[in-house]
Protein backbone atom coordinates (compact mmCIF):
# COMPACT_ATOMS: atom_id res chain seq x y z
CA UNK A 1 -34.41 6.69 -6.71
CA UNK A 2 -32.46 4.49 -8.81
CA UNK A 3 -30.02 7.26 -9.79
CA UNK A 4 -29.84 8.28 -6.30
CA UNK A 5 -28.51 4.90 -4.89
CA UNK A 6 -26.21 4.71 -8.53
CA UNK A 7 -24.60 8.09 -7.46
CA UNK A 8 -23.83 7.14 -3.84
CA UNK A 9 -21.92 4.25 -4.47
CA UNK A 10 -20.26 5.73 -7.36
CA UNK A 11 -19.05 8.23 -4.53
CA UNK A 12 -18.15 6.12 -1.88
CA UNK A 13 -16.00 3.85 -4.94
CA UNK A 14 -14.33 6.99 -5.78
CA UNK A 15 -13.96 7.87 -2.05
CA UNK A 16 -12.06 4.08 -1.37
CA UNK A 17 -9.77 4.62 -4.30
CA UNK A 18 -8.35 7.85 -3.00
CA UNK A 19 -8.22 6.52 0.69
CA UNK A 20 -5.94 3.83 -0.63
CA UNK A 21 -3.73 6.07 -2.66
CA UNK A 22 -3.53 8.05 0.33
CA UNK A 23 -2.48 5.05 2.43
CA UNK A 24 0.02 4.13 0.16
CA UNK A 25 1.29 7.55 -0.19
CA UNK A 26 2.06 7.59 3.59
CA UNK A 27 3.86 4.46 3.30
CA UNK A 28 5.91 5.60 1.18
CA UNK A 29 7.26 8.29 2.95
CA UNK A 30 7.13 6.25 6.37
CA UNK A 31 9.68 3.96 4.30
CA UNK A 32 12.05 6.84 3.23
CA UNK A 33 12.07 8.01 6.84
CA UNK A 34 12.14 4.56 8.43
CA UNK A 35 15.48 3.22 10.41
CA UNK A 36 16.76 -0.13 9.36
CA UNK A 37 14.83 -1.82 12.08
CA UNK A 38 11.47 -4.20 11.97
CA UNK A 39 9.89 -1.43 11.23
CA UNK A 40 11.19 -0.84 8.04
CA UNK A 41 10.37 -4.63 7.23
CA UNK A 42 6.35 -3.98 8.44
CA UNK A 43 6.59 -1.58 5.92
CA UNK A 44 7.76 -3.48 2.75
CA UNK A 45 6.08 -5.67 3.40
CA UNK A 46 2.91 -3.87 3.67
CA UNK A 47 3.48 -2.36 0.37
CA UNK A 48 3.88 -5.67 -0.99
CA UNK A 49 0.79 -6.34 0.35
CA UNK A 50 -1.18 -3.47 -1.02
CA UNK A 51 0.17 -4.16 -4.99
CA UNK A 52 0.02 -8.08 -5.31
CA UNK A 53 -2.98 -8.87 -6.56
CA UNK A 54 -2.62 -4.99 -8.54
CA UNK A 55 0.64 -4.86 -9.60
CA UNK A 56 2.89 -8.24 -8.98
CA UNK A 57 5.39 -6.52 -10.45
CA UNK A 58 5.96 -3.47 -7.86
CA UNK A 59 5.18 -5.79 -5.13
CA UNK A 60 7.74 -7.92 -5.92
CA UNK A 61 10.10 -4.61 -5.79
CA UNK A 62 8.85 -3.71 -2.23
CA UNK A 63 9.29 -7.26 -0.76
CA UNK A 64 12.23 -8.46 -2.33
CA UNK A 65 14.47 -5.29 0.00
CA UNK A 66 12.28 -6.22 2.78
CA UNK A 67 13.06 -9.66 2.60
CA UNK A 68 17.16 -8.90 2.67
CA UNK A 69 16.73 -6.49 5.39
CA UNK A 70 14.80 -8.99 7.70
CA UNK A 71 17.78 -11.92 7.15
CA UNK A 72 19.80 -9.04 7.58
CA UNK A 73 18.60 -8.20 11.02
């Protein structure tokens, strides 16, 4: 029974991760496709969101042009 419960959360871990990539993934190409608008600032900055506590690094890279673009506007 043990194994049983072990192996279903292992799945629905593995399940998450890929979710998230996926999310990602879309945002990604939602950015490259996106009109300099607020849009395209929801969208930095939601990539931002999605690597700070992950990668501070590549957030930093998604909200810094997000940042210009919303003084911009």
């Amino acid at each position: 029974m043990k194994i049983f419960f072990l192996t279903l959360a292992l799945f629905f871990f593995v399940k998450s991760s890929f979710a998230q990539h996926s999310y990602i993934d879309s945002l990604k190409y939602d950015l490259g496709k996106a009109k300099d608008d607020t849009n395209k600032v929801w969208i930095y900055q939601s990539l931002g969101a999605h690597y700070q506590w992950s990668y501070p690094d590549s957030a930093l890279l998604y909200t810094s042009p997000g940042l210009q673009l919303a003084q911009k506007l």
